[in-house]
Protein backbone atom coordinates (compact mmCIF):
# COMPACT_ATOMS: atom_id res chain seq x y z
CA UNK A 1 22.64 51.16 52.39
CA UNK A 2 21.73 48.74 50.48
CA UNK A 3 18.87 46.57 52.62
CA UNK A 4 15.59 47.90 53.51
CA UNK A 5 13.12 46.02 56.23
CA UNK A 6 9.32 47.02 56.03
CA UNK A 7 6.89 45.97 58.88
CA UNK A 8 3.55 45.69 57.83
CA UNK A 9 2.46 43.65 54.85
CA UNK A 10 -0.91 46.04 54.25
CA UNK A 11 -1.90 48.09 51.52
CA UNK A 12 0.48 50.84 52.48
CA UNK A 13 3.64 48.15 53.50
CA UNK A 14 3.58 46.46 50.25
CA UNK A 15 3.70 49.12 48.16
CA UNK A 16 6.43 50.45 49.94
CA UNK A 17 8.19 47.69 49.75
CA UNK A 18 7.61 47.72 45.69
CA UNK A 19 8.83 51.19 45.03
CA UNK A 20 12.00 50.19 47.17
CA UNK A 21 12.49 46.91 45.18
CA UNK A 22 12.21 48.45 41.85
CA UNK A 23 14.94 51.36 43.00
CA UNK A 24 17.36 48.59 43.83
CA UNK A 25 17.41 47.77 47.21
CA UNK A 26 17.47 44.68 48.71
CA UNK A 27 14.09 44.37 50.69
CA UNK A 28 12.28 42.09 53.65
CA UNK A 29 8.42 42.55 53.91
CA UNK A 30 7.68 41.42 56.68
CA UNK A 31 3.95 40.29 59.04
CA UNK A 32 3.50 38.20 61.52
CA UNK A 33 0.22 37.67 59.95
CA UNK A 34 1.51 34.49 57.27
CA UNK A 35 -2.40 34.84 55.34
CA UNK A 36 -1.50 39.05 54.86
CA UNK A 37 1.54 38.28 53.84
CA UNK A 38 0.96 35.25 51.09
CA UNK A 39 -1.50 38.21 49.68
CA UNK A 40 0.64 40.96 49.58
CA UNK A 41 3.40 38.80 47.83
CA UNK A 42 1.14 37.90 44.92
CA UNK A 43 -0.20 41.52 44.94
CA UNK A 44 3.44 42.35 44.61
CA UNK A 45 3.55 40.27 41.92
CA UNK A 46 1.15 40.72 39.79
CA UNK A 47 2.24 44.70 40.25
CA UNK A 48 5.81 43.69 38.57
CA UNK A 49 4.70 42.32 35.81
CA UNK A 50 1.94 44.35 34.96
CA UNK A 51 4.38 46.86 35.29
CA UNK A 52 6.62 45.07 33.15
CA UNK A 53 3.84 44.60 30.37
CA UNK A 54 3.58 48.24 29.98
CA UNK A 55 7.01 49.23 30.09
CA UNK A 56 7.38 51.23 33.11
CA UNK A 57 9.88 49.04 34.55
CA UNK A 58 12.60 47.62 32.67
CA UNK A 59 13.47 43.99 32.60
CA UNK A 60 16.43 44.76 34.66
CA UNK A 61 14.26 46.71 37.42
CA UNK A 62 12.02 43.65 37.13
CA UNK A 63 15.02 40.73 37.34
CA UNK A 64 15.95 42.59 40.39
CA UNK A 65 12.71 43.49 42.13
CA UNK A 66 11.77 39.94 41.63
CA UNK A 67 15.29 38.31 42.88
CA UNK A 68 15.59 40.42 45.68
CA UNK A 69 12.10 40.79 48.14
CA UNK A 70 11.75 38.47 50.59
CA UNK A 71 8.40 37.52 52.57
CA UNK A 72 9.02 36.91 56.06
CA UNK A 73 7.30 36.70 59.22
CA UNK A 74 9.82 36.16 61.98
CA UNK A 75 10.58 40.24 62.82
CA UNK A 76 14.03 39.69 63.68
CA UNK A 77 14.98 37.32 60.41
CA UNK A 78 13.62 40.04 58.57
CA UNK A 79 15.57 43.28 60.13
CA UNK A 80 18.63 42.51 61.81
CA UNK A 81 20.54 43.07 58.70
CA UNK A 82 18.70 46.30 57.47
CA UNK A 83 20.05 49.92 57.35
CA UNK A 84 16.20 51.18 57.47
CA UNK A 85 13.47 49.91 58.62
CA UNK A 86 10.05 51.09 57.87
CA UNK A 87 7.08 50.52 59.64
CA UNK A 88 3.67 50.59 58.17
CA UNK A 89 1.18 49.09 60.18
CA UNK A 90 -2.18 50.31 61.73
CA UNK A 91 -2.04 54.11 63.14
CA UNK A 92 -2.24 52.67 66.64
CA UNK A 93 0.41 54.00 69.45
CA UNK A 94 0.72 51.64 71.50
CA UNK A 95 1.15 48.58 68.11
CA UNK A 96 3.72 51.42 67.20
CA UNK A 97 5.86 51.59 70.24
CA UNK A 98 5.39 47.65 70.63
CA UNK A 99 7.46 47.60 67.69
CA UNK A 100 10.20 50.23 67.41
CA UNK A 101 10.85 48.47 71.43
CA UNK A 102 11.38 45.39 69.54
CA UNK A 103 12.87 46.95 66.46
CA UNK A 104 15.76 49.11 69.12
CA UNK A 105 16.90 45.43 70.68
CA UNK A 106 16.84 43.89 67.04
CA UNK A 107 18.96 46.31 64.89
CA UNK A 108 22.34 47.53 64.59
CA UNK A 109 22.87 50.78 66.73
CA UNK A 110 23.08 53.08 63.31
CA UNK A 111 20.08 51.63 61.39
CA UNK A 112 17.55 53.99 60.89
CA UNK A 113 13.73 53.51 62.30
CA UNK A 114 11.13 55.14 60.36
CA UNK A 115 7.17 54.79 60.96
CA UNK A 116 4.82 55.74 58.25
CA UNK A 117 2.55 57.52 60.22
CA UNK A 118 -0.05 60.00 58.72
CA UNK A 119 -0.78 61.47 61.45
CA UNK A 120 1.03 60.44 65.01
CA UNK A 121 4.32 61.52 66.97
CA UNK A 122 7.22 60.09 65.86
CA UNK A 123 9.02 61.83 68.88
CA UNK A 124 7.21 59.74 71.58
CA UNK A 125 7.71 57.00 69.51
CA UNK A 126 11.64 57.75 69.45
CA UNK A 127 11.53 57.96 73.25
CA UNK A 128 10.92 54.64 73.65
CA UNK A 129 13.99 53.70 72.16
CA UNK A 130 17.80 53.99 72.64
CA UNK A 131 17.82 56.07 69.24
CA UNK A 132 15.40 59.16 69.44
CA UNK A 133 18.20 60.62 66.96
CA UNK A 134 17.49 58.06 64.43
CA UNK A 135 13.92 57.82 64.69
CA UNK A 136 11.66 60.09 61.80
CA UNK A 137 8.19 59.56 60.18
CA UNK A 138 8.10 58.93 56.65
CA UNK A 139 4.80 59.24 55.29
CA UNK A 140 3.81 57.72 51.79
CA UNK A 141 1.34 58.23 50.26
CA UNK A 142 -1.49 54.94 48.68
CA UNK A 143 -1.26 54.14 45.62
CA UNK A 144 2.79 54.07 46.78
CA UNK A 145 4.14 53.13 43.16
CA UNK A 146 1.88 56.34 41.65
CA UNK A 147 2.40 59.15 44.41
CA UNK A 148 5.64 61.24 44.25
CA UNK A 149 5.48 62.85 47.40
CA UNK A 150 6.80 61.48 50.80
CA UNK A 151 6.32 63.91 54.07
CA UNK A 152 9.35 63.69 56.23
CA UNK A 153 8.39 64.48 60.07
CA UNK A 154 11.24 65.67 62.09
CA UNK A 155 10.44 64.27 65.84
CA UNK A 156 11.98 66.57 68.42
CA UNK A 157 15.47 64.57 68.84
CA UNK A 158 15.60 63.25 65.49
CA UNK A 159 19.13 64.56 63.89
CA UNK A 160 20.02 66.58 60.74
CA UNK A 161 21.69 63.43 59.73
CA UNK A 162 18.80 60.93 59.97
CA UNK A 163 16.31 63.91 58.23
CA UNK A 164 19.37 63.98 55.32
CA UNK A 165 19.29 60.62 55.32
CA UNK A 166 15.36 59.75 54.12
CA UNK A 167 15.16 62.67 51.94
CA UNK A 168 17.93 61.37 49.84
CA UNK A 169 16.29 58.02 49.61
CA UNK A 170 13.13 59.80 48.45
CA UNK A 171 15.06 60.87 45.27
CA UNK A 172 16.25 57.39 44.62
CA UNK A 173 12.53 56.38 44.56
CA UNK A 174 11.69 58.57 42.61
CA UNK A 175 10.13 60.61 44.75
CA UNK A 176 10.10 64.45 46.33
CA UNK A 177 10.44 64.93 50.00
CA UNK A 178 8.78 67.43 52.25
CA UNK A 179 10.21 68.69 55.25
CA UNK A 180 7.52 69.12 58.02
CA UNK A 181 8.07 70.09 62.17
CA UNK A 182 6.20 67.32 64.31
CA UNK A 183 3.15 68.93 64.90
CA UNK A 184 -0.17 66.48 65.13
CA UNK A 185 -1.52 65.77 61.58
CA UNK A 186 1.03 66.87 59.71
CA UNK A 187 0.53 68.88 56.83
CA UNK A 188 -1.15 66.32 54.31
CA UNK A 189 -3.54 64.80 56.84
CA UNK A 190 -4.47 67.93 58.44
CA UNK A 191 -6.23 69.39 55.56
CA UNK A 192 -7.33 66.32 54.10
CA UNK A 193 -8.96 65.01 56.95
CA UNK A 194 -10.96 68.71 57.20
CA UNK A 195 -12.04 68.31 53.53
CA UNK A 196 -12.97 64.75 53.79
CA UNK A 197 -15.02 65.29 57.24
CA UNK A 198 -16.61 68.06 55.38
CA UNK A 199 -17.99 65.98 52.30
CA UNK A 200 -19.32 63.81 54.79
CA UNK A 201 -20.89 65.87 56.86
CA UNK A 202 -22.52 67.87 53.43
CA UNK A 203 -23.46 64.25 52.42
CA UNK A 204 -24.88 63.70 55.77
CA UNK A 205 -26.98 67.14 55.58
CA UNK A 206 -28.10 66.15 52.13
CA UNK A 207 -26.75 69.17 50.35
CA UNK A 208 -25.79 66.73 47.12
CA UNK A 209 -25.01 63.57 46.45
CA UNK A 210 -21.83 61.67 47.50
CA UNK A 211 -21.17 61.54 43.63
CA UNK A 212 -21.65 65.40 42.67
CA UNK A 213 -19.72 66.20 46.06
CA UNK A 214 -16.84 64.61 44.71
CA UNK A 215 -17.16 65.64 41.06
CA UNK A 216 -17.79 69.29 42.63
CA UNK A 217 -14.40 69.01 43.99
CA UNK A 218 -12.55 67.45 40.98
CA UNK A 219 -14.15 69.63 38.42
CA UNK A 220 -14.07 73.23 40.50
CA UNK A 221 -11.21 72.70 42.37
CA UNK A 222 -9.17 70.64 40.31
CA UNK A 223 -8.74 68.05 42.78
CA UNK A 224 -7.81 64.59 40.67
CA UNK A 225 -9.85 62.47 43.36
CA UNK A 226 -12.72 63.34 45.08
CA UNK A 227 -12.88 63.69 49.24
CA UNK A 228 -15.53 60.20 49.49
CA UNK A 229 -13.45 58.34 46.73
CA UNK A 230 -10.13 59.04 48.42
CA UNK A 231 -11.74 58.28 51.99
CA UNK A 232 -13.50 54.73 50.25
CA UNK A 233 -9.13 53.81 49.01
CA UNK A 234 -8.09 54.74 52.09
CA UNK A 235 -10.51 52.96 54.35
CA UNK A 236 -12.98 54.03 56.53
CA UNK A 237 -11.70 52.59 59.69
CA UNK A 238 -7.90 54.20 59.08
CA UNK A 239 -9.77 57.60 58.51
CA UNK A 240 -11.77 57.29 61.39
CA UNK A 241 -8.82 56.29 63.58
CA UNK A 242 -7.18 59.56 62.56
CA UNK A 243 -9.69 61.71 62.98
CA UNK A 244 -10.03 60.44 66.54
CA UNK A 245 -6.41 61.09 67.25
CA UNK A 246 -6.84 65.14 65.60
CA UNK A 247 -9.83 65.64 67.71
CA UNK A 248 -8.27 64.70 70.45
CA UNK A 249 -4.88 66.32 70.02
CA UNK A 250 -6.69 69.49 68.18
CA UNK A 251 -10.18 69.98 68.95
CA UNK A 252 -13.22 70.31 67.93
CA UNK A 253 -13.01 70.96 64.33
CA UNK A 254 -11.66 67.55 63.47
CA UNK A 255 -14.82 65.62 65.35
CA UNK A 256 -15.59 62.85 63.06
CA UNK A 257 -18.51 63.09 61.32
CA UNK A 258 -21.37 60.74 62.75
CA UNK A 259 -21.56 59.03 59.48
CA UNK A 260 -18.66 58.13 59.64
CA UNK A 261 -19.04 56.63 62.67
CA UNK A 262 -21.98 54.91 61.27
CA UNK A 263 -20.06 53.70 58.24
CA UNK A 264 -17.35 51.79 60.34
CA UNK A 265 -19.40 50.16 62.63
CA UNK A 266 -21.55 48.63 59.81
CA UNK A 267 -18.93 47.39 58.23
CA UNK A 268 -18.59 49.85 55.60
CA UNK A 269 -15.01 50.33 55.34
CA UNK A 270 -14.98 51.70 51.26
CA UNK A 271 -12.90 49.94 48.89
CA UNK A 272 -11.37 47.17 50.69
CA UNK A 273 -14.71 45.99 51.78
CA UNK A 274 -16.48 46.46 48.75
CA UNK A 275 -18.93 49.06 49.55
CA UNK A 276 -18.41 52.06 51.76
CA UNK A 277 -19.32 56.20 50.33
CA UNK A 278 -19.55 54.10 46.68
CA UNK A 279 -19.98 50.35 45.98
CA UNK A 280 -17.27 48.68 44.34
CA UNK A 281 -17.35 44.85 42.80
């Protein structure tokens, strides 16, 4: 395989397109949104040759990554030709299924059709398509071009083959794969999500401060972000939207904390937005 498609030019998309360009592959980022897509391009970028500046990629890498990433916003331009295809856009179902239905008519019968989901089913996805076998959840992890690990979700038809498949491409990012059973939140998201609703909630009490809540965690238990900073990168609307779909697939303990709540509809969404648990310029 030599072509990769991803769908979804956001924060997550273009950094998985990145880590594939800089491993080699020929790749098509592509949104149907053309203002998204003009940003993530120059985010990609400016990521290259920083990159380049400081010698983690070599000027081959770079020659490459830059020659061969292409920006396009007609879906089927983008992955008729591709042996994967990853998806990466907002962790809603039914925007999900949309595409892998449009994804199954587009693609050669043996490409492979991955979603990078933190948290949903990747085997009612796959029943939407012709391919259940070839369907899987890949989930990266933000900042894409820093974070080794990739969660590999097995959806209850997906084959041996497909599962063999996407953990040997994690080694040729340069990244380790984890093998994990469909089961709602994974493994990652399932205990971050309880962590992160739990600073909130301590925030929300007043027990301490959003900023010696998080430097509790990083300093006692070692963690090398803490739970409001990593919520504020990841955004407050995608970890709202996940916590919705735990507490309704598992119950009560993953209710989302009101402030949370609060947060979001204000307009608070952490990083992205420039001010959400911290402010940021």
């Amino acid at each position: 395989m030599e072509r990769v498609t991803v769908v979804g030019s956001g924060l997550m998309g273009k950094g998985i397109a990145y880590s594939c360009a800089i491993s080699g592959y020929t790749v098509y980022l592509n949104d149907i949104n053309e203002e998204v897509l003009h940003r993530a391009e120059k985010d990609i970028t400016h990521l290259l040759e920083n990159s380049l500046e400081k010698g983690y990629l070599s000027e081959e890498a770079y020659q490459h990554a830059t020659a061969n990433i292409h920006y396009e916003v007609d879906l089927e331009t983008a992955a008729k030709g591709s042996g994967l295809v990853i998806e990466a856009v907002l962790e809603k179902m039914d925007l999900k299924i949309d595409i892998f239905k449009k994804l199954d008519k587009i693609c050669k019968p043996d490409t492979i059709l991955a979603t990078n989901t933190s948290t949903m089913s990747p085997t009612e996805i796959g029943a939407q398509t012709s391919r259940p076998d070839r369907v899987v959840a890949m989930h990266f992890f933000n900042p894409v071009h820093k974070m080794k690990l990739i969660e590999v979700i097995r959806g209850l038809e997906t084959s041996d083959e497909t599962v063999a498949f996407v953990k040997e491409l994690a080694s040729y990012l340069n990244k380790e794969a984890v093998e994990v059973n469909e089961f709602p939140g994974f493994v990652t998201s399932r205990m971050n999500c309880l962590i992160g609703n739990e600073a909130m909630n301590m925030l929300m009490e007043g027990v301490a401060s959003a900023e010696d809540i998080d430097k509790a965690l990083k300093l006692g238990l070692n963690h090398p972000m803490g739970p409001l900073e990593l919520a504020d990168l990841v955004g407050l609307d995608t970890r709202l939207r996940n916590m919705e779909y735990l507490y309704e697939t598992l119950g009560e303990k993953y209710r989302p904390c009101p402030l949370l709540v609060k947060y979001v509809k204000a307009g608070r969404l952490g990083k992205k937005s420039g001010k959400g648990f911290f402010e940021y310029r």
